[in-house]
N, C-alpha and C. Protein backbone atom coordinates (compact mmCIF):
# COMPACT_ATOMS: atom_id res chain seq x y z
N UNK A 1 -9.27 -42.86 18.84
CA UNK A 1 -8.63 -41.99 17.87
C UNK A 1 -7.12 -42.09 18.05
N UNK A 2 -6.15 -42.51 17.23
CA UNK A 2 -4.81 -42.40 17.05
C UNK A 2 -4.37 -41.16 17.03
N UNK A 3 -2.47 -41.22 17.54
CA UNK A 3 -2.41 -39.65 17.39
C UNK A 3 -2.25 -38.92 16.28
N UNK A 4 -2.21 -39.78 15.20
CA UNK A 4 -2.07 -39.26 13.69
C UNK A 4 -3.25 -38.72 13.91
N UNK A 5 -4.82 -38.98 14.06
CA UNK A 5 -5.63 -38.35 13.63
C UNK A 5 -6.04 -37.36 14.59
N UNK A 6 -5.60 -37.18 15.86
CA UNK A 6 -5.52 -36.26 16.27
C UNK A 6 -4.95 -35.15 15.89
N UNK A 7 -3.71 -35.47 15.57
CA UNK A 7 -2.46 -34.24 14.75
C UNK A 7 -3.21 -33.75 13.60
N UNK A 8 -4.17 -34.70 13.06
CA UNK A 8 -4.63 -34.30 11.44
C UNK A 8 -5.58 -33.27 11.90
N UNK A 9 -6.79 -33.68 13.31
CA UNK A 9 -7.71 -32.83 13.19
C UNK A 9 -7.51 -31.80 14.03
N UNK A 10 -6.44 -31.44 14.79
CA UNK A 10 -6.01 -30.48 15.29
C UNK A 10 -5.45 -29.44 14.28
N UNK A 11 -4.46 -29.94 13.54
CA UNK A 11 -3.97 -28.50 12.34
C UNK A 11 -5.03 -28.79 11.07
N UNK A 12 -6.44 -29.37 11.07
CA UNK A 12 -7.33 -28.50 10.71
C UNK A 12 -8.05 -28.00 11.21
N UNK A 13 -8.12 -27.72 12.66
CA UNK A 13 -9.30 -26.99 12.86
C UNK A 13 -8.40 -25.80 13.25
N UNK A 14 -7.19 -25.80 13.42
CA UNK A 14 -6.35 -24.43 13.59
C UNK A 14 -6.08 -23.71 12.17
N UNK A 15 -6.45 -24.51 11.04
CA UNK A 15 -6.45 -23.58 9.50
C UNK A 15 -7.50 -23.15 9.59
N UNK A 16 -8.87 -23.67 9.97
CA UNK A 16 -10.18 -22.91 9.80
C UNK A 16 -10.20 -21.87 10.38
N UNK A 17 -9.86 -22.10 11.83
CA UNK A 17 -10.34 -20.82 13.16
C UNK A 17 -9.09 -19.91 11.91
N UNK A 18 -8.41 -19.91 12.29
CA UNK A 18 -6.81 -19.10 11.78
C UNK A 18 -7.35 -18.17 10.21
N UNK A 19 -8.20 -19.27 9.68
CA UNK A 19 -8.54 -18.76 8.17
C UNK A 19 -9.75 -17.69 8.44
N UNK A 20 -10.71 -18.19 9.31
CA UNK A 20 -11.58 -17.29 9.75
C UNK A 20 -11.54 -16.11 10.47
N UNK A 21 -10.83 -16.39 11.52
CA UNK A 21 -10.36 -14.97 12.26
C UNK A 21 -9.43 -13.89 11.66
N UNK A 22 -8.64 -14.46 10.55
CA UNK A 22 -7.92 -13.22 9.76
C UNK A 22 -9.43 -12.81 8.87
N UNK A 23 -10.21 -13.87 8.12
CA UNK A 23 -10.79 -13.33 7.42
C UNK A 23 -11.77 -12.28 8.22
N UNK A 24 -12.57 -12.18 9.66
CA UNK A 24 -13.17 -11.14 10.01
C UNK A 24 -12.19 -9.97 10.06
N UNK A 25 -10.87 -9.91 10.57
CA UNK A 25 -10.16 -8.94 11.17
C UNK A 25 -9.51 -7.87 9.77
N UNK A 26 -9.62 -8.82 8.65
CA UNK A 26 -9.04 -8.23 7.32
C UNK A 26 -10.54 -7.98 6.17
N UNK A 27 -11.48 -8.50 6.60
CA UNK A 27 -12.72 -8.14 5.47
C UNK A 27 -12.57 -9.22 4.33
N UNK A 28 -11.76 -9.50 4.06
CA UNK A 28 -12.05 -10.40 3.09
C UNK A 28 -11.12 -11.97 3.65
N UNK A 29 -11.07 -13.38 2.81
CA UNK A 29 -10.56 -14.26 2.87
C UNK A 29 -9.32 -14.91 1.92
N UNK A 30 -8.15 -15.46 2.48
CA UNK A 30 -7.07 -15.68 1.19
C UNK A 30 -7.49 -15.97 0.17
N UNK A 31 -7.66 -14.92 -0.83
CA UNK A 31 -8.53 -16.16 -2.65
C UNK A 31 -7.24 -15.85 -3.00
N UNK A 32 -6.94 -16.74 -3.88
CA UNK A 32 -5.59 -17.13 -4.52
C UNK A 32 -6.29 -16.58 -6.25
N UNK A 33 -5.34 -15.49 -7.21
CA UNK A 33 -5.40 -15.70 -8.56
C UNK A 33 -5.51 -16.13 -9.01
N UNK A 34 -6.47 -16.66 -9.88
CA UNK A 34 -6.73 -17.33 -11.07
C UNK A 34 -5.42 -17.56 -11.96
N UNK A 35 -5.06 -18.40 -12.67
CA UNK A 35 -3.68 -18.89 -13.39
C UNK A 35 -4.11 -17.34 -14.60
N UNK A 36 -4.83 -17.26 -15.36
CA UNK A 36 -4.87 -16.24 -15.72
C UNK A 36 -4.45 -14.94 -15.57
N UNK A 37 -5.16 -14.48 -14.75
CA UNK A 37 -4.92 -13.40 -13.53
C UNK A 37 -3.25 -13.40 -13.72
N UNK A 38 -2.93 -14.35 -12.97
CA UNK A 38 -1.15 -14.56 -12.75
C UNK A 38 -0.09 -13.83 -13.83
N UNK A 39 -0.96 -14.60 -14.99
CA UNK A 39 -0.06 -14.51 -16.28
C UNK A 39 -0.29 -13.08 -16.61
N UNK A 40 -1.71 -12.42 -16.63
CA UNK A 40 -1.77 -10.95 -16.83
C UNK A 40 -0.97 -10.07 -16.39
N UNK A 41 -1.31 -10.19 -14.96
CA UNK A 41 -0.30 -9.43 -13.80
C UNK A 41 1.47 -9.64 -14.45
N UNK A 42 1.70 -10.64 -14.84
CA UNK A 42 3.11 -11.14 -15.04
C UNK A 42 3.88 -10.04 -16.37
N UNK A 43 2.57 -10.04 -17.47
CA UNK A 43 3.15 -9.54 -18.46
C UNK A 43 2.85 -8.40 -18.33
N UNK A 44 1.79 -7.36 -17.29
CA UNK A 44 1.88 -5.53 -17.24
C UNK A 44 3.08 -5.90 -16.44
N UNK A 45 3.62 -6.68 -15.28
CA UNK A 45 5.02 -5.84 -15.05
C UNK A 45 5.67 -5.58 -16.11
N UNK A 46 6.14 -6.42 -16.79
CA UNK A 46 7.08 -6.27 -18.10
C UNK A 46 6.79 -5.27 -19.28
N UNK A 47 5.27 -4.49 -18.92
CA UNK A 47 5.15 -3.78 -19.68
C UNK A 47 5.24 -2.47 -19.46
N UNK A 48 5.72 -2.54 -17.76
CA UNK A 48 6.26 -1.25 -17.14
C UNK A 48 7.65 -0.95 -17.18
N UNK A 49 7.88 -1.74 -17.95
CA UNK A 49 9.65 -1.18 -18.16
C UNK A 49 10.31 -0.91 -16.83
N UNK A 50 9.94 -1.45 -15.65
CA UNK A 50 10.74 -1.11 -14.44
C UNK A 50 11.52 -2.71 -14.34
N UNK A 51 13.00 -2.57 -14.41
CA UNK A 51 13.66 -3.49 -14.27
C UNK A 51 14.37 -3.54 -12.85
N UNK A 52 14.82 -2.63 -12.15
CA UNK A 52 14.75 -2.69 -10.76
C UNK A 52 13.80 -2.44 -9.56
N UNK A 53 14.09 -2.55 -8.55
CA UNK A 53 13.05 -1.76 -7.58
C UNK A 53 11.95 -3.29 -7.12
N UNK A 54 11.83 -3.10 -5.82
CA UNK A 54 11.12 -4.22 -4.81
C UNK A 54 10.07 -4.23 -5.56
N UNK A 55 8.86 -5.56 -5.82
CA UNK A 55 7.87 -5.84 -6.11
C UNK A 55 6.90 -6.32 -4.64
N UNK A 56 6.06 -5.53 -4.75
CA UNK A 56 5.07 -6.02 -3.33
C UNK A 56 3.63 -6.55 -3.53
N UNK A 57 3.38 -7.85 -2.83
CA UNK A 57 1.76 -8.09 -3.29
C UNK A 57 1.19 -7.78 -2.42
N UNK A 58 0.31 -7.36 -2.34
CA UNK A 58 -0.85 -7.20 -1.00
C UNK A 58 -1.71 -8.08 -0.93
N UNK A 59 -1.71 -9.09 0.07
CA UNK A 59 -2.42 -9.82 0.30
C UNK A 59 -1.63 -11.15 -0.57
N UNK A 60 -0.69 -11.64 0.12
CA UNK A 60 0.23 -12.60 -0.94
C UNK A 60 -0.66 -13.72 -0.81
N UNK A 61 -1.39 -14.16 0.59
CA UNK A 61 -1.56 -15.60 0.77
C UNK A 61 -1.14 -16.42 1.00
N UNK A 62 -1.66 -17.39 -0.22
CA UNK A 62 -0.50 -18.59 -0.68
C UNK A 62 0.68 -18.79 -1.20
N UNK A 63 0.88 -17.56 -1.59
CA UNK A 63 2.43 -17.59 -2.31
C UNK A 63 2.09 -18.07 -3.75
N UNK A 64 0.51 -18.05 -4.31
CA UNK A 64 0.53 -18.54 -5.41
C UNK A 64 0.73 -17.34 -6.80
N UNK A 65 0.84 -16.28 -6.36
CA UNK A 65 1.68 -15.26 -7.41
C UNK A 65 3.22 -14.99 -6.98
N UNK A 66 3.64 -15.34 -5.32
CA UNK A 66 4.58 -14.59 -4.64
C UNK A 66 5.86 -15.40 -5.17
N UNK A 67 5.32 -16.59 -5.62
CA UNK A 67 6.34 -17.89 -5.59
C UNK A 67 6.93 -17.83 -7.75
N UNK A 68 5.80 -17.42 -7.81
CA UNK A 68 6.24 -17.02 -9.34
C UNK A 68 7.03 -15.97 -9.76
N UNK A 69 6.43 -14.78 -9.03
CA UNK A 69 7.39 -13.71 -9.23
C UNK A 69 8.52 -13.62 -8.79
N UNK A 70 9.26 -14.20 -7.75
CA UNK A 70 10.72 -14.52 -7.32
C UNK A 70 11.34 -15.22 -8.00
N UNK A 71 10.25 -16.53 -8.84
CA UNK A 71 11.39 -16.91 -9.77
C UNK A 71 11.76 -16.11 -11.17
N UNK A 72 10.53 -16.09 -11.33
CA UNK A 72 10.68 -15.06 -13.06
C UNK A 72 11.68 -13.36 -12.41
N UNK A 73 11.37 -12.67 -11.61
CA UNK A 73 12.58 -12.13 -11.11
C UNK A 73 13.63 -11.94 -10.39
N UNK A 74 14.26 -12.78 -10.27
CA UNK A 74 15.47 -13.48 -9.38
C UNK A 74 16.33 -12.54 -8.32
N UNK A 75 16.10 -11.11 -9.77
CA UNK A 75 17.07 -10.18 -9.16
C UNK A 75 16.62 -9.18 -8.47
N UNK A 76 15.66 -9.26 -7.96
CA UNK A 76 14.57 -8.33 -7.63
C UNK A 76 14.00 -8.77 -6.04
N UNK A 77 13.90 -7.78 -5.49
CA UNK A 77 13.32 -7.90 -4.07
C UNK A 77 11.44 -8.37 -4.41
N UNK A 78 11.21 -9.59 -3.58
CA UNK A 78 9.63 -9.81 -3.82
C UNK A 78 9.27 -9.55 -2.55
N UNK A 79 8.18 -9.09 -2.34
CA UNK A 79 7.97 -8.50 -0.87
C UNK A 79 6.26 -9.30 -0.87
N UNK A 80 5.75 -9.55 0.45
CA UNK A 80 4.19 -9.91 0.38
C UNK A 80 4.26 -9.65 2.17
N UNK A 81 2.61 -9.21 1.96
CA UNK A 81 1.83 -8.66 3.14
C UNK A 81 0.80 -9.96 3.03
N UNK A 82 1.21 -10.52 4.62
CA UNK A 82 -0.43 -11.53 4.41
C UNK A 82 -1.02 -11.22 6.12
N UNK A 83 -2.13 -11.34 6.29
CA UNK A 83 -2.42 -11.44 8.05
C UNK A 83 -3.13 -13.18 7.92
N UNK A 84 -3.75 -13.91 7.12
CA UNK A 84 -3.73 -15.10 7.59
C UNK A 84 -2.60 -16.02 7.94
N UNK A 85 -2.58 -16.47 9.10
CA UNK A 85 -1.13 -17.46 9.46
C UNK A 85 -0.91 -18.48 8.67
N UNK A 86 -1.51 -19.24 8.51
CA UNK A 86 -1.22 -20.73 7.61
C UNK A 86 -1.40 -20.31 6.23
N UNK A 87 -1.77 -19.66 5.46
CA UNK A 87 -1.09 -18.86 4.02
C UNK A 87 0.30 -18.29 4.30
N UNK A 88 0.18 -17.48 4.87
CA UNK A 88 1.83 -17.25 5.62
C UNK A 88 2.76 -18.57 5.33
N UNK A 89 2.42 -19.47 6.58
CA UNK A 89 3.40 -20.31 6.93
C UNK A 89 3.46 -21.13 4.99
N UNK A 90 2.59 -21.26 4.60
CA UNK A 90 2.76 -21.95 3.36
C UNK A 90 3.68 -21.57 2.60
N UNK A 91 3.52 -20.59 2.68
CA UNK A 91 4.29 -19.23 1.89
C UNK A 91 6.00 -19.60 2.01
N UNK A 92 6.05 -19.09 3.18
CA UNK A 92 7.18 -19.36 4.06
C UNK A 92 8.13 -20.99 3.88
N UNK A 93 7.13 -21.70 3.87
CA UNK A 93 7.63 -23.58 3.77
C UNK A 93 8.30 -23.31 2.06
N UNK A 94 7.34 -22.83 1.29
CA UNK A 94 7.26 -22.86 -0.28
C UNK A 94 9.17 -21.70 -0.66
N UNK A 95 9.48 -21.27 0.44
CA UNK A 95 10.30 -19.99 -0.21
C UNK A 95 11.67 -21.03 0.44
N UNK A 96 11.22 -21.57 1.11
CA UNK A 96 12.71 -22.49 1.85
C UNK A 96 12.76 -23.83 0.78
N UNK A 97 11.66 -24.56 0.45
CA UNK A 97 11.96 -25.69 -0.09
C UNK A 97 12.48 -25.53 -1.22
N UNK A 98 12.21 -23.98 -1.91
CA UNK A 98 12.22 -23.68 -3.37
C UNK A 98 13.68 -22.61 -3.51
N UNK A 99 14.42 -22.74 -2.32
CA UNK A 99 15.64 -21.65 -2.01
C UNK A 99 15.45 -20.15 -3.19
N UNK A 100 14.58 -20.06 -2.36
CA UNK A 100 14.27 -18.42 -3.03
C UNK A 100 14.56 -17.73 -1.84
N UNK A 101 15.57 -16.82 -2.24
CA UNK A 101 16.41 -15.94 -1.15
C UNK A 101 15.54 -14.60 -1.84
N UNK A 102 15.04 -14.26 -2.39
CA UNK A 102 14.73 -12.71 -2.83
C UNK A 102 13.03 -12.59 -2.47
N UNK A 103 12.59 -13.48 -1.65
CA UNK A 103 11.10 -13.15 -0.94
C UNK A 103 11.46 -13.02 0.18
N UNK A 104 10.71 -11.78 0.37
CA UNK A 104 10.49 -11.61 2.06
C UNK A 104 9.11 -11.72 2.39
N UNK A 105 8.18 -11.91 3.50
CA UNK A 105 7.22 -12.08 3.84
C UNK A 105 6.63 -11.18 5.39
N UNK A 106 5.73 -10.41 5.63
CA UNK A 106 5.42 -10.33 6.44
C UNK A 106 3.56 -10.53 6.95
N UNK A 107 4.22 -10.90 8.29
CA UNK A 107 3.09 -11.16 8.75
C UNK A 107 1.94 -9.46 9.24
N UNK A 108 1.53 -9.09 8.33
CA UNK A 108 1.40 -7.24 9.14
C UNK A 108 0.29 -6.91 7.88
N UNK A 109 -0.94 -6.19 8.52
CA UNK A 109 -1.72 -4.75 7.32
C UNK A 109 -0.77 -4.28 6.65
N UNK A 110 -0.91 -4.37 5.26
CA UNK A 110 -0.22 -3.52 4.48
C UNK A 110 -0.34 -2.04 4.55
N UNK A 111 -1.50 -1.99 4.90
CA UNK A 111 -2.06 0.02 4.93
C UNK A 111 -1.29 0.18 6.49
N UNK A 112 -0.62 -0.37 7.37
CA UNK A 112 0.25 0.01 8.50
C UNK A 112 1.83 -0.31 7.71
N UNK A 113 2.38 -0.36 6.34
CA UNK A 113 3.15 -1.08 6.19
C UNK A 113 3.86 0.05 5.59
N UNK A 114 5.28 0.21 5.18
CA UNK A 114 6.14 1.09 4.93
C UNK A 114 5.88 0.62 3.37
N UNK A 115 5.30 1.40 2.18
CA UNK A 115 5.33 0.67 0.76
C UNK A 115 6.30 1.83 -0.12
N UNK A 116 7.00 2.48 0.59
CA UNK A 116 7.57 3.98 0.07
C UNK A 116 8.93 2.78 -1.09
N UNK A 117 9.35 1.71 -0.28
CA UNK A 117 10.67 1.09 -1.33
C UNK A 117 9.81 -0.08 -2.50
N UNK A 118 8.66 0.59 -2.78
CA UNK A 118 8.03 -0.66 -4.07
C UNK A 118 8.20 0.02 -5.30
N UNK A 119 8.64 -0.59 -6.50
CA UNK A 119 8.25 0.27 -7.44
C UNK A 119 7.31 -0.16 -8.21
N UNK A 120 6.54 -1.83 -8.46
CA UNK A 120 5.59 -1.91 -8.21
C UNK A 120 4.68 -2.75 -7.68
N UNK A 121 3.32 -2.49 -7.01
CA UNK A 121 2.13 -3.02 -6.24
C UNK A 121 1.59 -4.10 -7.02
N UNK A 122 1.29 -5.12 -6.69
CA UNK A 122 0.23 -6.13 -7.16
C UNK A 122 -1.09 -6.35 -5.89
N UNK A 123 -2.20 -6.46 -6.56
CA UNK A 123 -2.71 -6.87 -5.51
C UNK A 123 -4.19 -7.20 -5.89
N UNK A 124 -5.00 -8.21 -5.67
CA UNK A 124 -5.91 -8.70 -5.66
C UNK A 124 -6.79 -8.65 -4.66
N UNK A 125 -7.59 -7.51 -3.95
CA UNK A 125 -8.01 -7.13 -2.64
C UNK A 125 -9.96 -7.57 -2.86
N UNK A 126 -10.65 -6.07 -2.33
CA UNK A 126 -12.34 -6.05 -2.61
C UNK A 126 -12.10 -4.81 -2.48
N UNK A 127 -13.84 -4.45 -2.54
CA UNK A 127 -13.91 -2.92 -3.08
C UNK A 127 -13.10 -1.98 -1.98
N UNK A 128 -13.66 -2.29 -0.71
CA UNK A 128 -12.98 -1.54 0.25
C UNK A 128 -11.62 -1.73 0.88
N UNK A 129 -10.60 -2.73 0.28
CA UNK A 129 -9.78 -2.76 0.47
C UNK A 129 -9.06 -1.22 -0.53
N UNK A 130 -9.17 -1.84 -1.92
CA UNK A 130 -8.83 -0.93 -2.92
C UNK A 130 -9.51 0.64 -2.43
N UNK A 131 -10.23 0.93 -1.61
CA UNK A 131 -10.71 2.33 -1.35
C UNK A 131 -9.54 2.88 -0.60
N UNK A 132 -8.79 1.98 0.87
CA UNK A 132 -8.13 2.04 1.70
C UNK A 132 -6.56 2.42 1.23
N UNK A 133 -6.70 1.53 0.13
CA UNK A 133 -5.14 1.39 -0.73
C UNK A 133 -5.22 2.83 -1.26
N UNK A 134 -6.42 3.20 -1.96
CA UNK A 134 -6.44 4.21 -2.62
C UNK A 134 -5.90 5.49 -1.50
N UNK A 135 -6.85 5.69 -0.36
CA UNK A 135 -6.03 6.41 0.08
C UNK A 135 -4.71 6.39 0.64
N UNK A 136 -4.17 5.38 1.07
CA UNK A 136 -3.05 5.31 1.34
C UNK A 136 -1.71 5.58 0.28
N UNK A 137 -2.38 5.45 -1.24
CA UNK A 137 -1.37 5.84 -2.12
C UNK A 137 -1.34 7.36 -2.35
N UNK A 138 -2.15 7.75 -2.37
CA UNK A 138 -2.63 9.12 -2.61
C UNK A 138 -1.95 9.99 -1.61
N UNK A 139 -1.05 9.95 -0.51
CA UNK A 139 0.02 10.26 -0.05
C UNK A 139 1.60 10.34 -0.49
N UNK A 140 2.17 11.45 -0.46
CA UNK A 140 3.60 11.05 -0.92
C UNK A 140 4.34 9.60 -0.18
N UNK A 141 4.96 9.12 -1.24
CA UNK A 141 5.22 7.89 -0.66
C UNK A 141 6.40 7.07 -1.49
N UNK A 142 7.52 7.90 -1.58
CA UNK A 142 8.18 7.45 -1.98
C UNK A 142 8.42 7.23 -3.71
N UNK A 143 8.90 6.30 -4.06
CA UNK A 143 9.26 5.70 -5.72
C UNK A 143 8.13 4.90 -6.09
N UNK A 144 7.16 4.29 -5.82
CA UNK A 144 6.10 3.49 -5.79
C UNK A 144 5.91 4.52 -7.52
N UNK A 145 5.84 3.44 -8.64
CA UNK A 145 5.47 4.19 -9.69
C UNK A 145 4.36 3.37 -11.04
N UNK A 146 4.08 1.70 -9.88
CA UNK A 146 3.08 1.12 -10.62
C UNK A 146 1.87 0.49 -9.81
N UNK A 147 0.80 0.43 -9.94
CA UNK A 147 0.19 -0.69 -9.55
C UNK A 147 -0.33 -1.49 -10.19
N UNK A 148 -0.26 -2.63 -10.21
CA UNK A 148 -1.44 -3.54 -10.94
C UNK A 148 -2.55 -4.38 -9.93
N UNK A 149 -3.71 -4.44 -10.24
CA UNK A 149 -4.84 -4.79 -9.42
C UNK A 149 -5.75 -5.91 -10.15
N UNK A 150 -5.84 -7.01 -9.73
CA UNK A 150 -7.06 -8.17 -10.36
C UNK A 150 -7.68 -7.98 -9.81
N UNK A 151 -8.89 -7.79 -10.62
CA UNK A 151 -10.76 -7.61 -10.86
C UNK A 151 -11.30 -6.42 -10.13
N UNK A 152 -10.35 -5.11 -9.64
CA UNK A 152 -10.91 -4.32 -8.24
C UNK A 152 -10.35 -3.28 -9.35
N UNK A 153 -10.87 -2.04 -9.23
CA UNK A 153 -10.09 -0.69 -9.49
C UNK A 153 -10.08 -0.11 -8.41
N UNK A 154 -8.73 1.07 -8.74
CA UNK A 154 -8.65 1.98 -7.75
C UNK A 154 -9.63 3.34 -8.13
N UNK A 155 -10.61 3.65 -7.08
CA UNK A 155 -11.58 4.55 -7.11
C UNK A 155 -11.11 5.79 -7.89
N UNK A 156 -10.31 6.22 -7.52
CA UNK A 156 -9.84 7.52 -8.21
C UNK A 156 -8.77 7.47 -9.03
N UNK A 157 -8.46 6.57 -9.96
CA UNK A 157 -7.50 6.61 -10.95
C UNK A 157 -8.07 6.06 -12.09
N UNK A 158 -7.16 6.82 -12.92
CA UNK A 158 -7.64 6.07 -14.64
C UNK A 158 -6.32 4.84 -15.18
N UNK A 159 -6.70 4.04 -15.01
CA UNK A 159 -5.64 2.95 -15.56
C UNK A 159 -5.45 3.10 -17.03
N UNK A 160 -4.19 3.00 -16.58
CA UNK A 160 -3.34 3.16 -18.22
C UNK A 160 -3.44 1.97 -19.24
N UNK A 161 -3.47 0.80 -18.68
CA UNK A 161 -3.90 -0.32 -18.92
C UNK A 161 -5.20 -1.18 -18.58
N UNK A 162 -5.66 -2.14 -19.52
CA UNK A 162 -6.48 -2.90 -18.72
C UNK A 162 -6.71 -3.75 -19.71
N UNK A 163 -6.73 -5.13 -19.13
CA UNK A 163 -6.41 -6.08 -19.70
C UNK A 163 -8.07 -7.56 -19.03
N UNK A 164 -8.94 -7.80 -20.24
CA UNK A 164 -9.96 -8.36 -19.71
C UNK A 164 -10.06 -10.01 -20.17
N UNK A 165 -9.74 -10.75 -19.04
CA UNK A 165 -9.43 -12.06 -19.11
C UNK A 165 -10.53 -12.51 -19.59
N UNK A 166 -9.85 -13.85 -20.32
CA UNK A 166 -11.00 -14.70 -20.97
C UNK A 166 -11.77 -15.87 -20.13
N UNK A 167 -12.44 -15.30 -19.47
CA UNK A 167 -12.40 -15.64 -18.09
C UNK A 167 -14.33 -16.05 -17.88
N UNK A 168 -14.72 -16.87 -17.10
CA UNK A 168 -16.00 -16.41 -16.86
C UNK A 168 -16.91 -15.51 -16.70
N UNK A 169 -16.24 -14.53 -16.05
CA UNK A 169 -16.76 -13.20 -15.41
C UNK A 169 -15.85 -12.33 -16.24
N UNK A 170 -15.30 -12.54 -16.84
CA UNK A 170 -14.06 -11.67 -18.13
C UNK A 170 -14.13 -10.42 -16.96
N UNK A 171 -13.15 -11.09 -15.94
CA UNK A 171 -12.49 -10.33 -15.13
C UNK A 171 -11.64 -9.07 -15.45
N UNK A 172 -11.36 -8.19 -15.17
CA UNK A 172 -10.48 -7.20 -15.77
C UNK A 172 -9.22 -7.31 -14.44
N UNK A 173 -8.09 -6.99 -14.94
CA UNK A 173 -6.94 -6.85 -14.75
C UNK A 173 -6.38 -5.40 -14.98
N UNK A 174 -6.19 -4.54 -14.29
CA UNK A 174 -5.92 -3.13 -13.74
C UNK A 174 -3.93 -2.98 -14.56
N UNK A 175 -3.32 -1.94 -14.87
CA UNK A 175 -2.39 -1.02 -14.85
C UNK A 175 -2.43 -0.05 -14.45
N UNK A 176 -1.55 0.42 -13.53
CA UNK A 176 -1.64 2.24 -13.23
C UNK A 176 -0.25 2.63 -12.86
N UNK A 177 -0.08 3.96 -13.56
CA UNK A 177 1.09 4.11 -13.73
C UNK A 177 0.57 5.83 -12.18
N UNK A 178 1.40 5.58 -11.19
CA UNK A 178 1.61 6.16 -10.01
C UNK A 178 2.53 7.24 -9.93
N UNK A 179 3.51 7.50 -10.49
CA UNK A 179 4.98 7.93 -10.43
C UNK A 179 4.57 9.49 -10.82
N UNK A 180 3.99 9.83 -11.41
CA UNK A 180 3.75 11.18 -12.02
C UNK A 180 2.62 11.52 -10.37
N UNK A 181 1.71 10.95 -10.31
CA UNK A 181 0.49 11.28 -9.12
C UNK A 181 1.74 11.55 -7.75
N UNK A 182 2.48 11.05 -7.34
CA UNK A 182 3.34 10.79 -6.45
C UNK A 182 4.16 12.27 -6.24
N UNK A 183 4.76 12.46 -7.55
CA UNK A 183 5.66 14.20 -7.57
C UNK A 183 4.59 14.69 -7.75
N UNK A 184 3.43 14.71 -7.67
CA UNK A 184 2.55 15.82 -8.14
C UNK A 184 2.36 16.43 -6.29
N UNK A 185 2.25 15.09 -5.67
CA UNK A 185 2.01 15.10 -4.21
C UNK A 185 3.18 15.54 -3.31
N UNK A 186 4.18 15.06 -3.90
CA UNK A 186 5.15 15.61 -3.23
C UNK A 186 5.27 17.25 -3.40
N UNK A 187 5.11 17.69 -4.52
CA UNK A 187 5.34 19.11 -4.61
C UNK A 187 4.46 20.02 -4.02
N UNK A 188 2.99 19.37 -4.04
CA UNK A 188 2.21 20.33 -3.17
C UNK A 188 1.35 20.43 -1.84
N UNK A 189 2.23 19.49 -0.97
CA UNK A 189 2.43 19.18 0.79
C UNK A 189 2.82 19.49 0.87
């Protein structure tokens, strides 16, 4: 065996273990959005009329929504939560080659994560992620005043939007407008 193919089968069997062990420790595995999905998510931001204020994905991955939204908003903080490493590092390679200065990335649980400076959430999770999120929003928490969610709802909210892709599974695509639930919480803690 040459050391090329050593090098080859060494950083794959460190994407598998790496892909697997986030996927037990997080419940689910990096699935990347559907190009669909993308474009949905793309046009409820714009239909939230929020022109400033950090955008955060949960569960960025690949950078395959994270890398779009930094460009389509330039001026805007893009924020992503991933715990798999090599989605990370992709992420990371993709934000240097592509000199996008307005992504930040961390490696960390979002539900341990400070989301009080988002104004709004994207995120593509499973049922019990979105249960977790749910409670974690359901706390005062700052300006946070949108979420949008592919194919998952949040248990206890009525989306203001919803948008059902033409899709195999005519996936639905989530809006929720947060900002009113938020002062409601703040005022009576």
């Amino acid at each position: 065996m040459s050391a090329f193919e050593i090098i080859i089968t060494a950083l794959t069997l460190f994407t598998v273990v790496s892909i697997v062990w986030s996927t037990l420790i997080s419940g689910i595995s990096p699935m990347p959005s559907s190009k669909k999905a993308q474009q949905a998510m793309l046009q409820l931001i714009d239909e939230t009329g929020t022109e400033t204020g950090a955008i955060f994905e949960l569960g960025s991955g690949w950078g395959n929504l994270l890398i779009p939204l930094a460009k389509k908003y330039s001026q805007r903080k893009i924020i992503g939560y991933e715990l798999s490493i090599v989605p990370l590092l992709t992420t990371m390679i993709l934000k240097k080659l592509l000199g996008l200065k307005n992504i930040q990335v961390y490696r960390k649980n979002f539900l341990h994560a400070d989301l009080s400076s988002a104004s709004v959430i994207l995120c593509y999770l499973y049922p019990r992620g979105m249960i977790d999120l749910d409670r974690k929003i359901n706390t005062p928490s700052g300006r946070l005043d949108y979420l949008i969610s592919n194919n998952f709802s949040l248990p206890s909210h009525q989306p203001i939007k919803k948008i059902q892709l033409n899709d195999l599974y005519k996936s639905p695509v989530y809006l929720y407008q947060l900002s009113n639930l938020n002062k409601y919480c703040l005022l009576y803690i």
